[in-house]
PDB file of N, CA and C in Angstrom:
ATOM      1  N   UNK A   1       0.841  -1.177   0.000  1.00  0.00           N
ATOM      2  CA  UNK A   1       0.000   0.000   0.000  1.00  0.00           C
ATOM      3  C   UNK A   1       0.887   1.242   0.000  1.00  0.00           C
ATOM      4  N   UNK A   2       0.874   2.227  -1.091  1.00  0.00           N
ATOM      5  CA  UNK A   2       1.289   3.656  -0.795  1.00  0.00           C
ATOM      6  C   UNK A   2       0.543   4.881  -0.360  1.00  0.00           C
ATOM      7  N   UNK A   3       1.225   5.682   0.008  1.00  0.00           N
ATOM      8  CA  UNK A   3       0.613   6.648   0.586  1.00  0.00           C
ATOM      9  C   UNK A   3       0.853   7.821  -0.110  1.00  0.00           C
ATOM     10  N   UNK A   4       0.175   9.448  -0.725  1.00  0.00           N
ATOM     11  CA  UNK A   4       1.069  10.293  -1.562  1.00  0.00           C
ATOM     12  C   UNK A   4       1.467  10.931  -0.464  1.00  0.00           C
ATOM     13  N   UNK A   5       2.180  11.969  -0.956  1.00  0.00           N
ATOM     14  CA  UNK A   5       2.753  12.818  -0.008  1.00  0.00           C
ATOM     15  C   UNK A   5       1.956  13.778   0.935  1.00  0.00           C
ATOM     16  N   UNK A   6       0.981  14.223   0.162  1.00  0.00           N
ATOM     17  CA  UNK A   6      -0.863  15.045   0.895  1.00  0.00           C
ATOM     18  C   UNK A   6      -1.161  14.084   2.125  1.00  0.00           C
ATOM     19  N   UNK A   7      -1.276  12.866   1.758  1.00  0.00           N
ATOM     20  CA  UNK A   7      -1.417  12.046   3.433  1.00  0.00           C
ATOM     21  C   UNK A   7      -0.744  11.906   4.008  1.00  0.00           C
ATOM     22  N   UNK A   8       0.982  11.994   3.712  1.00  0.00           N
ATOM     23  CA  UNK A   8       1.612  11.584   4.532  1.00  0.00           C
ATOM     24  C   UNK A   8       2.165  13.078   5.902  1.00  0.00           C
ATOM     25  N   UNK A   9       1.542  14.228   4.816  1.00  0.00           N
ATOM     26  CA  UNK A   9       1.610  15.622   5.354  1.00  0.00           C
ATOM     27  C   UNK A   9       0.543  15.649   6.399  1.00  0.00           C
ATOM     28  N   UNK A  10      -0.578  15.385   6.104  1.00  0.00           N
ATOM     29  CA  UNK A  10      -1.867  15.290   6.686  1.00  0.00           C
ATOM     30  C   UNK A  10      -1.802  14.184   8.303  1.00  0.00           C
ATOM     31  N   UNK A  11      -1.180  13.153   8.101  1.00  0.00           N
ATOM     32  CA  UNK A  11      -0.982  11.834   9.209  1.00  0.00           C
ATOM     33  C   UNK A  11      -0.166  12.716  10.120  1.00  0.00           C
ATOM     34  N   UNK A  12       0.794  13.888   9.780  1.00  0.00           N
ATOM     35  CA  UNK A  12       1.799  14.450  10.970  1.00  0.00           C
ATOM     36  C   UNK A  12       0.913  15.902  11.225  1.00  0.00           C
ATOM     37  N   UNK A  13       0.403  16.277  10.097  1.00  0.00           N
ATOM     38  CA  UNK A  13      -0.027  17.982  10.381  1.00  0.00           C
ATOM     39  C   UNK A  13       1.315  18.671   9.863  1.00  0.00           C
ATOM     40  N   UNK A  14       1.400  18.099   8.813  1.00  0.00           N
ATOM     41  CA  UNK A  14       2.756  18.736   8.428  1.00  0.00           C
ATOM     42  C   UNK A  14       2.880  19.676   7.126  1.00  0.00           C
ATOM     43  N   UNK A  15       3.202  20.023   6.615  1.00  0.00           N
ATOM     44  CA  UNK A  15       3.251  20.914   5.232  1.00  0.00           C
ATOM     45  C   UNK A  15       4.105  19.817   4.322  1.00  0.00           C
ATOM     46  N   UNK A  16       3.419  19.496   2.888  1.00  0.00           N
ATOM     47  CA  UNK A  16       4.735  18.332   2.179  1.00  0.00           C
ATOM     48  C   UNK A  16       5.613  19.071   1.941  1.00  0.00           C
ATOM     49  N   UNK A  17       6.345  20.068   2.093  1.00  0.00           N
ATOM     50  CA  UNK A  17       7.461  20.854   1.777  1.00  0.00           C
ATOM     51  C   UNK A  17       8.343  20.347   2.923  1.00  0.00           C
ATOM     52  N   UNK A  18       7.907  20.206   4.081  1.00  0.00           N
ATOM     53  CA  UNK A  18       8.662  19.084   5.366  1.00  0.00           C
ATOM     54  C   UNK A  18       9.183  17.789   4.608  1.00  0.00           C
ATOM     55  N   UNK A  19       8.422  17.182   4.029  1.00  0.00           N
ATOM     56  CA  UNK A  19       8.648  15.727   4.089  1.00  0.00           C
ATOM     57  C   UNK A  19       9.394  15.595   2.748  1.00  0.00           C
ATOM     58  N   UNK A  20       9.381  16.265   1.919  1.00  0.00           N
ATOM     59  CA  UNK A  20      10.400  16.585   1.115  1.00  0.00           C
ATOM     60  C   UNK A  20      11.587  17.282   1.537  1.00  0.00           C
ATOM     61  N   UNK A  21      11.911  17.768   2.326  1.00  0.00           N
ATOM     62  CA  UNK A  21      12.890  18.220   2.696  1.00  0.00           C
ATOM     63  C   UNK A  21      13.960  17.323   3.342  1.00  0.00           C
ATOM     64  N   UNK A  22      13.258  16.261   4.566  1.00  0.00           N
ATOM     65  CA  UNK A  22      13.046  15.525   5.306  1.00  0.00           C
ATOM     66  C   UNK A  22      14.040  14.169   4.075  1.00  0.00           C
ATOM     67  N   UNK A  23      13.321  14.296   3.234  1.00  0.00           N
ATOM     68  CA  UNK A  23      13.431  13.320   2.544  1.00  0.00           C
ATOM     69  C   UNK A  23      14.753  13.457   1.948  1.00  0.00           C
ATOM     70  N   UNK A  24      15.529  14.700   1.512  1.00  0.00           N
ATOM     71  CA  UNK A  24      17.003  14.996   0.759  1.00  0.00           C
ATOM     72  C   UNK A  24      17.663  15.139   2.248  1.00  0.00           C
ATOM     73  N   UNK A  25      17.379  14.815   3.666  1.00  0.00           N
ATOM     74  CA  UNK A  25      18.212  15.239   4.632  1.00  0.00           C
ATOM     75  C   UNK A  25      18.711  13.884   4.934  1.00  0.00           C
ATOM     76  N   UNK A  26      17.966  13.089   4.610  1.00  0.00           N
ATOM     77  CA  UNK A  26      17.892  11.789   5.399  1.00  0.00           C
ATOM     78  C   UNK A  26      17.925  10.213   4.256  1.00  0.00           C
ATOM     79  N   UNK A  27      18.689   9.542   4.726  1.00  0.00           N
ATOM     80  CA  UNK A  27      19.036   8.659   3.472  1.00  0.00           C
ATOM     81  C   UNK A  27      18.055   7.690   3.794  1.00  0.00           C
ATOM     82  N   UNK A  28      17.343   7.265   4.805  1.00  0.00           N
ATOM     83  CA  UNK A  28      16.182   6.398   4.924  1.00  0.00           C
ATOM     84  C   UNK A  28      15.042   6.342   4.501  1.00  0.00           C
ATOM     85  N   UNK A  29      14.816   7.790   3.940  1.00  0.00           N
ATOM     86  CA  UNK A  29      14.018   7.762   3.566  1.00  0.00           C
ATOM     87  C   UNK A  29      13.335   8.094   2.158  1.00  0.00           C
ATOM     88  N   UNK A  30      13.375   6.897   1.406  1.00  0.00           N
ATOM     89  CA  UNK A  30      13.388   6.190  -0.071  1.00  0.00           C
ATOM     90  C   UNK A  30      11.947   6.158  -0.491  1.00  0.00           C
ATOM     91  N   UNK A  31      10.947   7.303  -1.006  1.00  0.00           N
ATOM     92  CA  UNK A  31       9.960   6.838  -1.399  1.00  0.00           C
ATOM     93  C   UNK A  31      10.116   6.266  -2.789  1.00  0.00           C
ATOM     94  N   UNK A  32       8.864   5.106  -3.214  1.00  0.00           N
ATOM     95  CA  UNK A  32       8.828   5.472  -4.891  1.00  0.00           C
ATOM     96  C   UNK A  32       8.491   6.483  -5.355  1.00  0.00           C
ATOM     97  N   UNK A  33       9.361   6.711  -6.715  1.00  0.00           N
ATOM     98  CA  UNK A  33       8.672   8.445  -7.437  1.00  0.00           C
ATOM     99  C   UNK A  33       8.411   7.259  -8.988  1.00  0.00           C
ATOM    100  N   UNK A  34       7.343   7.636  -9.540  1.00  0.00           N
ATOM    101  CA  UNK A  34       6.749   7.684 -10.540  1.00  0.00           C
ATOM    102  C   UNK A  34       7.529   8.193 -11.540  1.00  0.00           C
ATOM    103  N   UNK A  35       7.510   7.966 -12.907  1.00  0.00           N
ATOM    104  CA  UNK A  35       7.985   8.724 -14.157  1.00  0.00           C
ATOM    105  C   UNK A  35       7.616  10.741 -13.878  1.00  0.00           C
ATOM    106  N   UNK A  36       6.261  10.136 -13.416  1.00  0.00           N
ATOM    107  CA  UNK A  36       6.283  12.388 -13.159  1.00  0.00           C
ATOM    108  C   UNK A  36       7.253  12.942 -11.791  1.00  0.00           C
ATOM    109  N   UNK A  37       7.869  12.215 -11.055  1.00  0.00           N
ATOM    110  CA  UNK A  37       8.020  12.416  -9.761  1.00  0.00           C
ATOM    111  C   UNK A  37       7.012  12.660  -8.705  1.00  0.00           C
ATOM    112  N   UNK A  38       5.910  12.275  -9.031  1.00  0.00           N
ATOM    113  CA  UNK A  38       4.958  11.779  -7.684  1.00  0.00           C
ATOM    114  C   UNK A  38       5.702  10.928  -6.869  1.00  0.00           C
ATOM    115  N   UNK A  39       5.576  11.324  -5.713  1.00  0.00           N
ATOM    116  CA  UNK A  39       6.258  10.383  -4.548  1.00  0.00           C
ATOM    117  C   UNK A  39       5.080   9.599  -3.756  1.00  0.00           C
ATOM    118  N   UNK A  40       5.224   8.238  -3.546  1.00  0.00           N
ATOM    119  CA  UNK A  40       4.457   7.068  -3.112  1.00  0.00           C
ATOM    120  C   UNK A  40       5.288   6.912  -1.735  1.00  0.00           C
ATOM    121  N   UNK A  41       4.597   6.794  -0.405  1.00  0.00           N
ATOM    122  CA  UNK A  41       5.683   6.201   0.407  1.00  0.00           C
ATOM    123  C   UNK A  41       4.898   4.959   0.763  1.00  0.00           C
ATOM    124  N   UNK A  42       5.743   4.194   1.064  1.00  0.00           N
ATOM    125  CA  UNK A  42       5.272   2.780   1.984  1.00  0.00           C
ATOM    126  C   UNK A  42       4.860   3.038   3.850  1.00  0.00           C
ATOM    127  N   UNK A  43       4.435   1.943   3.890  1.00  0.00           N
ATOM    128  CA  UNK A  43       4.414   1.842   5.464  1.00  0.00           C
ATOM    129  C   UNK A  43       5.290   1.487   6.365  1.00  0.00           C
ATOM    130  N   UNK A  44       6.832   1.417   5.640  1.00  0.00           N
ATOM    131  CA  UNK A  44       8.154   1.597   6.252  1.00  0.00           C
ATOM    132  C   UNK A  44       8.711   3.064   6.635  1.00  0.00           C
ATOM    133  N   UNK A  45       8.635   3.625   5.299  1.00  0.00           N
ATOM    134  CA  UNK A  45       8.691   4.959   4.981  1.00  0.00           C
ATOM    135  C   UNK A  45       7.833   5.969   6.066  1.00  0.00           C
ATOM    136  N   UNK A  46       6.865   5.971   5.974  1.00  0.00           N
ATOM    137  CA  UNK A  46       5.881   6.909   7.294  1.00  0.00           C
ATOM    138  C   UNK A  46       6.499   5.969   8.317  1.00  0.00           C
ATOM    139  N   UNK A  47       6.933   4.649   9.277  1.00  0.00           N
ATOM    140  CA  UNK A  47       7.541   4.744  10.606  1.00  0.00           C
ATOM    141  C   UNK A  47       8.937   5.297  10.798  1.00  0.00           C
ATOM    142  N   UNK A  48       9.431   5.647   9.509  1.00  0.00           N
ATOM    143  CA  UNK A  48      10.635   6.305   9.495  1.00  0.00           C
ATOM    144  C   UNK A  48      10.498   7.526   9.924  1.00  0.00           C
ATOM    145  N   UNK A  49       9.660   7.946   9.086  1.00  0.00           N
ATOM    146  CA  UNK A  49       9.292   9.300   9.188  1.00  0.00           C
ATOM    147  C   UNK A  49       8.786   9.863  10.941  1.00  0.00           C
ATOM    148  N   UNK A  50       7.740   8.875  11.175  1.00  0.00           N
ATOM    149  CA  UNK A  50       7.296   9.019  12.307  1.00  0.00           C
ATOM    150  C   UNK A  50       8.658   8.816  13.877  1.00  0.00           C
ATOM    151  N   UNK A  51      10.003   8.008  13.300  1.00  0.00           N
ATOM    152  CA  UNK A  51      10.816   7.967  14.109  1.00  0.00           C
ATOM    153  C   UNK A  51      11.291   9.283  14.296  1.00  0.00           C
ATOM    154  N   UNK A  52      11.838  10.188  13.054  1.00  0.00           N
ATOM    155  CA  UNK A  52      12.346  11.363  12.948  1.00  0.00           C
ATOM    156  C   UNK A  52      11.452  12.345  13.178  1.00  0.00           C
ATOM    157  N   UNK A  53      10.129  12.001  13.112  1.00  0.00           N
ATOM    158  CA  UNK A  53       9.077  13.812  13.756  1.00  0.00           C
ATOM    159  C   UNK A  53       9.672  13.390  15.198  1.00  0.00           C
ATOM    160  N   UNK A  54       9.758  12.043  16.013  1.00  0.00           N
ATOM    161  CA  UNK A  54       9.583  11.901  17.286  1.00  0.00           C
ATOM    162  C   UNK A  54      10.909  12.567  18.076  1.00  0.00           C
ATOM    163  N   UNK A  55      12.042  11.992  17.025  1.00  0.00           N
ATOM    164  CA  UNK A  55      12.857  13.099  17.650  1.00  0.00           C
ATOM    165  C   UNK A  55      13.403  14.322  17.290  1.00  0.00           C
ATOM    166  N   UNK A  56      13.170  14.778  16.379  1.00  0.00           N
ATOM    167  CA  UNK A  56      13.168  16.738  15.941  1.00  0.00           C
ATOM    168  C   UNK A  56      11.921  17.545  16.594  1.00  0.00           C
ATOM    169  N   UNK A  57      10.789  16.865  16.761  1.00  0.00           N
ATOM    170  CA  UNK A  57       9.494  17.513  16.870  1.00  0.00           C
ATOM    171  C   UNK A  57       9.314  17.477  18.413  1.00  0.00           C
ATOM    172  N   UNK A  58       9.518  16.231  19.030  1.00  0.00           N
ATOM    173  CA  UNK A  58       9.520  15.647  20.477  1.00  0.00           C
ATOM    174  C   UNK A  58      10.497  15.675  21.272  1.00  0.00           C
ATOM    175  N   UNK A  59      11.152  15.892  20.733  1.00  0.00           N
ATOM    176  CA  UNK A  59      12.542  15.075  22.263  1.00  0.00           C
ATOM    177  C   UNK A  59      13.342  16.399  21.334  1.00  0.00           C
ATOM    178  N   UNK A  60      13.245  17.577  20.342  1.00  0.00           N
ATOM    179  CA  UNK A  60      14.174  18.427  20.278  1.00  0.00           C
ATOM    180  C   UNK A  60      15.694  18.745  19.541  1.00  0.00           C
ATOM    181  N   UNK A  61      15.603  17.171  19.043  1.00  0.00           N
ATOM    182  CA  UNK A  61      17.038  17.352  18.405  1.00  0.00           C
ATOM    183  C   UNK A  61      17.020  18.000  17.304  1.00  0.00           C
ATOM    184  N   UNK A  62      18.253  17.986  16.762  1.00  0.00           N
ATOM    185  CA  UNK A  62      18.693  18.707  15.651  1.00  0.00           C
ATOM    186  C   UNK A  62      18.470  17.929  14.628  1.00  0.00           C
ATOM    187  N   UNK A  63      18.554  18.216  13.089  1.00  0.00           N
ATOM    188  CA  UNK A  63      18.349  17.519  12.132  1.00  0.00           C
ATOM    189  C   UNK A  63      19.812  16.677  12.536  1.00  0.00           C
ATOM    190  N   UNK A  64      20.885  17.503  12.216  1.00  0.00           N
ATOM    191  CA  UNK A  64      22.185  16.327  12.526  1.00  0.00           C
ATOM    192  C   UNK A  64      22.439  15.346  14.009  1.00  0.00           C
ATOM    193  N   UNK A  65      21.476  15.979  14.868  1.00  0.00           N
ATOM    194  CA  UNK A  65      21.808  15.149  16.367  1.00  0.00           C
ATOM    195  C   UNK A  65      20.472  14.018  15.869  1.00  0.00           C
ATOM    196  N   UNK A  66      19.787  14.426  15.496  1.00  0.00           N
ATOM    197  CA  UNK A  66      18.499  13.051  14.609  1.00  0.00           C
ATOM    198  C   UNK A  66      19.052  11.815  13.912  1.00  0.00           C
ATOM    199  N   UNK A  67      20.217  12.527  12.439  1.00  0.00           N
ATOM    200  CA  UNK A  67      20.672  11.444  12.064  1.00  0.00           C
ATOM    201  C   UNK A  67      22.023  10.921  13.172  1.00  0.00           C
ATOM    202  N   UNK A  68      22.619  11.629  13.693  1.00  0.00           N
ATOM    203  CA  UNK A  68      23.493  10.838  14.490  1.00  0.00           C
ATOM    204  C   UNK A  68      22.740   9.555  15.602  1.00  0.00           C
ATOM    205  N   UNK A  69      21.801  10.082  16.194  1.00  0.00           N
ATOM    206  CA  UNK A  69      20.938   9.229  17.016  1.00  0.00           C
ATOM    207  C   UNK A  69      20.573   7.939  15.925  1.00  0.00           C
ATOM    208  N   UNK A  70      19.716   8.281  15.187  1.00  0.00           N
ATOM    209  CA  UNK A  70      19.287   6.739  13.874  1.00  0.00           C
ATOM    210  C   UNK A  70      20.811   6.113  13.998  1.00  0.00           C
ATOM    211  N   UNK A  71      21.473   6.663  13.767  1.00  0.00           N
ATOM    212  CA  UNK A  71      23.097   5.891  13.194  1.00  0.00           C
ATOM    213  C   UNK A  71      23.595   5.080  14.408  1.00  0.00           C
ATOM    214  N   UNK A  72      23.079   5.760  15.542  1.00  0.00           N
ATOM    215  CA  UNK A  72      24.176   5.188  16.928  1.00  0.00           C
ATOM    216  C   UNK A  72      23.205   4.256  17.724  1.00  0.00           C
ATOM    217  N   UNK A  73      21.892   3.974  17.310  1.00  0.00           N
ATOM    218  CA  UNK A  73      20.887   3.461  18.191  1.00  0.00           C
ATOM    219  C   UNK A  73      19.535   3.303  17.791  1.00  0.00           C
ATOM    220  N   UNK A  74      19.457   3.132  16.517  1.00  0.00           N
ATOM    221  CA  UNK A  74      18.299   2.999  15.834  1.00  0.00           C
ATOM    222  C   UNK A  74      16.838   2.088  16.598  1.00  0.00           C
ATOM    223  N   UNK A  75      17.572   1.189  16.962  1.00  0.00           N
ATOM    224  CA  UNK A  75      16.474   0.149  17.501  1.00  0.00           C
ATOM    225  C   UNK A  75      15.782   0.759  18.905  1.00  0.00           C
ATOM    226  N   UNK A  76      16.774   1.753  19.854  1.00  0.00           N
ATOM    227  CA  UNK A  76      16.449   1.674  20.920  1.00  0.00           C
ATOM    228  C   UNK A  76      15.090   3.335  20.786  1.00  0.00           C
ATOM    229  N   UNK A  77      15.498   4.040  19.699  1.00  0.00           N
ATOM    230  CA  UNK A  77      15.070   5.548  19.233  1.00  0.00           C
ATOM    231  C   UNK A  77      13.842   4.573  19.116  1.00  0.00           C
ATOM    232  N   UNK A  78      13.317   3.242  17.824  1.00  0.00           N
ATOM    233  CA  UNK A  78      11.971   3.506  17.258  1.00  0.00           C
ATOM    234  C   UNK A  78      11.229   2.574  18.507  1.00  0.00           C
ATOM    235  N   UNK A  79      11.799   1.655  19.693  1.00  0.00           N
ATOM    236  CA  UNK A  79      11.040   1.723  20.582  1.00  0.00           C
ATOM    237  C   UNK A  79      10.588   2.326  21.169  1.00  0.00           C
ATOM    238  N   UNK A  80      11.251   3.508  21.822  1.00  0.00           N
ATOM    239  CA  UNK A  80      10.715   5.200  22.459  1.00  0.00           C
ATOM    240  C   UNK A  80       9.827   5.498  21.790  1.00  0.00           C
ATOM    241  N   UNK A  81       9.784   5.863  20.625  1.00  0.00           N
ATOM    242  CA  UNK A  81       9.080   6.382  19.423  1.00  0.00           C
ATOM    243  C   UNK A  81       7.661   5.472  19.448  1.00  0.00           C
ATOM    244  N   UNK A  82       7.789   4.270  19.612  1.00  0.00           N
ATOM    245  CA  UNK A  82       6.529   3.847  19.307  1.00  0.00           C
ATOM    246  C   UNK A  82       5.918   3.845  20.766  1.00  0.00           C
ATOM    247  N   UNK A  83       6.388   3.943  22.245  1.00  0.00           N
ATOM    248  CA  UNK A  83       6.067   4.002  23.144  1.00  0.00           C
ATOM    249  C   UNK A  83       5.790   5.710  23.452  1.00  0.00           C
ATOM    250  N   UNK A  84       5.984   6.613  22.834  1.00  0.00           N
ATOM    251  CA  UNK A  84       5.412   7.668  22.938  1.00  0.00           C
ATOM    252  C   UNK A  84       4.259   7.913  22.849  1.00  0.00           C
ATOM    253  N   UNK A  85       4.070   7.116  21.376  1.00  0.00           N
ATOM    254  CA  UNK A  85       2.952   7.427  20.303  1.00  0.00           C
ATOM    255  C   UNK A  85       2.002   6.503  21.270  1.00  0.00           C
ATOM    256  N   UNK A  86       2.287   5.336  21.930  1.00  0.00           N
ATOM    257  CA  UNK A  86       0.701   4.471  22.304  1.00  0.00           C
ATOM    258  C   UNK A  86       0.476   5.538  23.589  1.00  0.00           C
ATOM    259  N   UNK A  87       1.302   5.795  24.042  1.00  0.00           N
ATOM    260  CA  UNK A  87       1.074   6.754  25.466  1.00  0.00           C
ATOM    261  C   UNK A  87       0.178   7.641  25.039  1.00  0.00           C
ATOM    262  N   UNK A  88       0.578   8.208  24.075  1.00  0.00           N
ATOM    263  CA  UNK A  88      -0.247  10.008  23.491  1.00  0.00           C
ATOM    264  C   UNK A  88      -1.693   9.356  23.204  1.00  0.00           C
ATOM    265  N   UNK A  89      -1.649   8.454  22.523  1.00  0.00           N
ATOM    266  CA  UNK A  89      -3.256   7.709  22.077  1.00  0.00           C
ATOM    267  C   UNK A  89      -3.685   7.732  23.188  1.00  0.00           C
ATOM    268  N   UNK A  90      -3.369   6.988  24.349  1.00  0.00           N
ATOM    269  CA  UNK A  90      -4.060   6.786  25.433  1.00  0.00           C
ATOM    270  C   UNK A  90      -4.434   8.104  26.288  1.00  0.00           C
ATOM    271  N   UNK A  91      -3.557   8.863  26.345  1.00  0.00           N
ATOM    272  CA  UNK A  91      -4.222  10.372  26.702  1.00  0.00           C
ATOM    273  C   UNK A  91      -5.610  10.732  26.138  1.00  0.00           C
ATOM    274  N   UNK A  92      -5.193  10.423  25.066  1.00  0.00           N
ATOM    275  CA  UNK A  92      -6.148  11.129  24.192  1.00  0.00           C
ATOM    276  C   UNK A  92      -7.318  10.917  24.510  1.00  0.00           C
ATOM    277  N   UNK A  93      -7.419   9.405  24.405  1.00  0.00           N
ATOM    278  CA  UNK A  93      -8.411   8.756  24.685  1.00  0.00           C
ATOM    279  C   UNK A  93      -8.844   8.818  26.207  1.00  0.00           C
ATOM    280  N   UNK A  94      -8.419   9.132  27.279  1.00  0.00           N
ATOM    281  CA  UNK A  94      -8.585   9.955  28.596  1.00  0.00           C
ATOM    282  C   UNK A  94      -9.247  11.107  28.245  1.00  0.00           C
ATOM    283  N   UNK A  95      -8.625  11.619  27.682  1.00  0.00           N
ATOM    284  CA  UNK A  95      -9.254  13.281  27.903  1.00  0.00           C
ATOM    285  C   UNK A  95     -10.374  13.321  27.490  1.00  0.00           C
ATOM    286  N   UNK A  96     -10.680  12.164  26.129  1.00  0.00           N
ATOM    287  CA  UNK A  96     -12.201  11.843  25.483  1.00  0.00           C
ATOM    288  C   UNK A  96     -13.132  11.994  26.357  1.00  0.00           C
ATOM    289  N   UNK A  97     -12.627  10.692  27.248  1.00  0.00           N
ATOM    290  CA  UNK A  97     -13.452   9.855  28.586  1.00  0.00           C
ATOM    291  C   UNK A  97     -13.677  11.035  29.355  1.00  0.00           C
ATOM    292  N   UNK A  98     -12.986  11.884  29.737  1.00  0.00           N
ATOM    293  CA  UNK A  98     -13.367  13.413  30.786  1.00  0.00           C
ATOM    294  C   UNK A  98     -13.814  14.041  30.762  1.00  0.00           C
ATOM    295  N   UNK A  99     -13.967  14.341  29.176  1.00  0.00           N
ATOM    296  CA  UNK A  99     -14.641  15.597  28.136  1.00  0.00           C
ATOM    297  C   UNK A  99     -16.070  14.960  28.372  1.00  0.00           C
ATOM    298  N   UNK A 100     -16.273  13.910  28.220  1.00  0.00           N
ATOM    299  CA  UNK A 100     -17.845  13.295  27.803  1.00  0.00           C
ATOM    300  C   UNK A 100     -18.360  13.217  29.498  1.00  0.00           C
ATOM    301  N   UNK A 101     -17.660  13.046  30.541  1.00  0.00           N
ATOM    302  CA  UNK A 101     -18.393  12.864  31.634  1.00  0.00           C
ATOM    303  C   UNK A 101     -19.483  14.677  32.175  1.00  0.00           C
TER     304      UNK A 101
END
């Protein structure tokens, strides 16, 4: 399944001028481009992506302290990363539950 770049802007709240940018900063991240250069990403591609909002957007780093982190500890970054993200859901889903009482 691909995703264009409008959803993949839309899934962060992001502008695609980010994720293109994102995309010449960072060597992981390989969408397909089409003969027109439409860019397709996979569902590898957006947890990549989603590793790197977690730490430029979340935790503050730098674009270069981002790729140094992927390079020095990749595995231990997209566990955080995905343990952020179920945490934030579950807020969310709290505040639902509070809002409605």
């Amino acid at each position: 399944m691909f995703y264009s770049i409008g959803e993949v802007a839309k899934m962060f709240n992001v502008n695609p001028s980010l994720i293109r940018f994102w995309e010449g900063e960072f060597d992981c991240i390989k969408p397909f481009k089409n003969k027109k250069g439409t860019r397709y990403f996979t569902l590898e591609d957006i947890e990549t992506f989603r590793t790197i909002f977690y730490l430029v957007k979340q935790c503050g780093y730098t674009l270069q302290g981002a790729k140094e982190k992927l390079t020095l500890n990749k595995t231990q970054v997209e566990k955080n990363t995905y343990i952020y993200n179920s945490l934030s859901k579950i807020k969310q889903f709290l505040l639902d539950i509070k809002s409605d009482l």
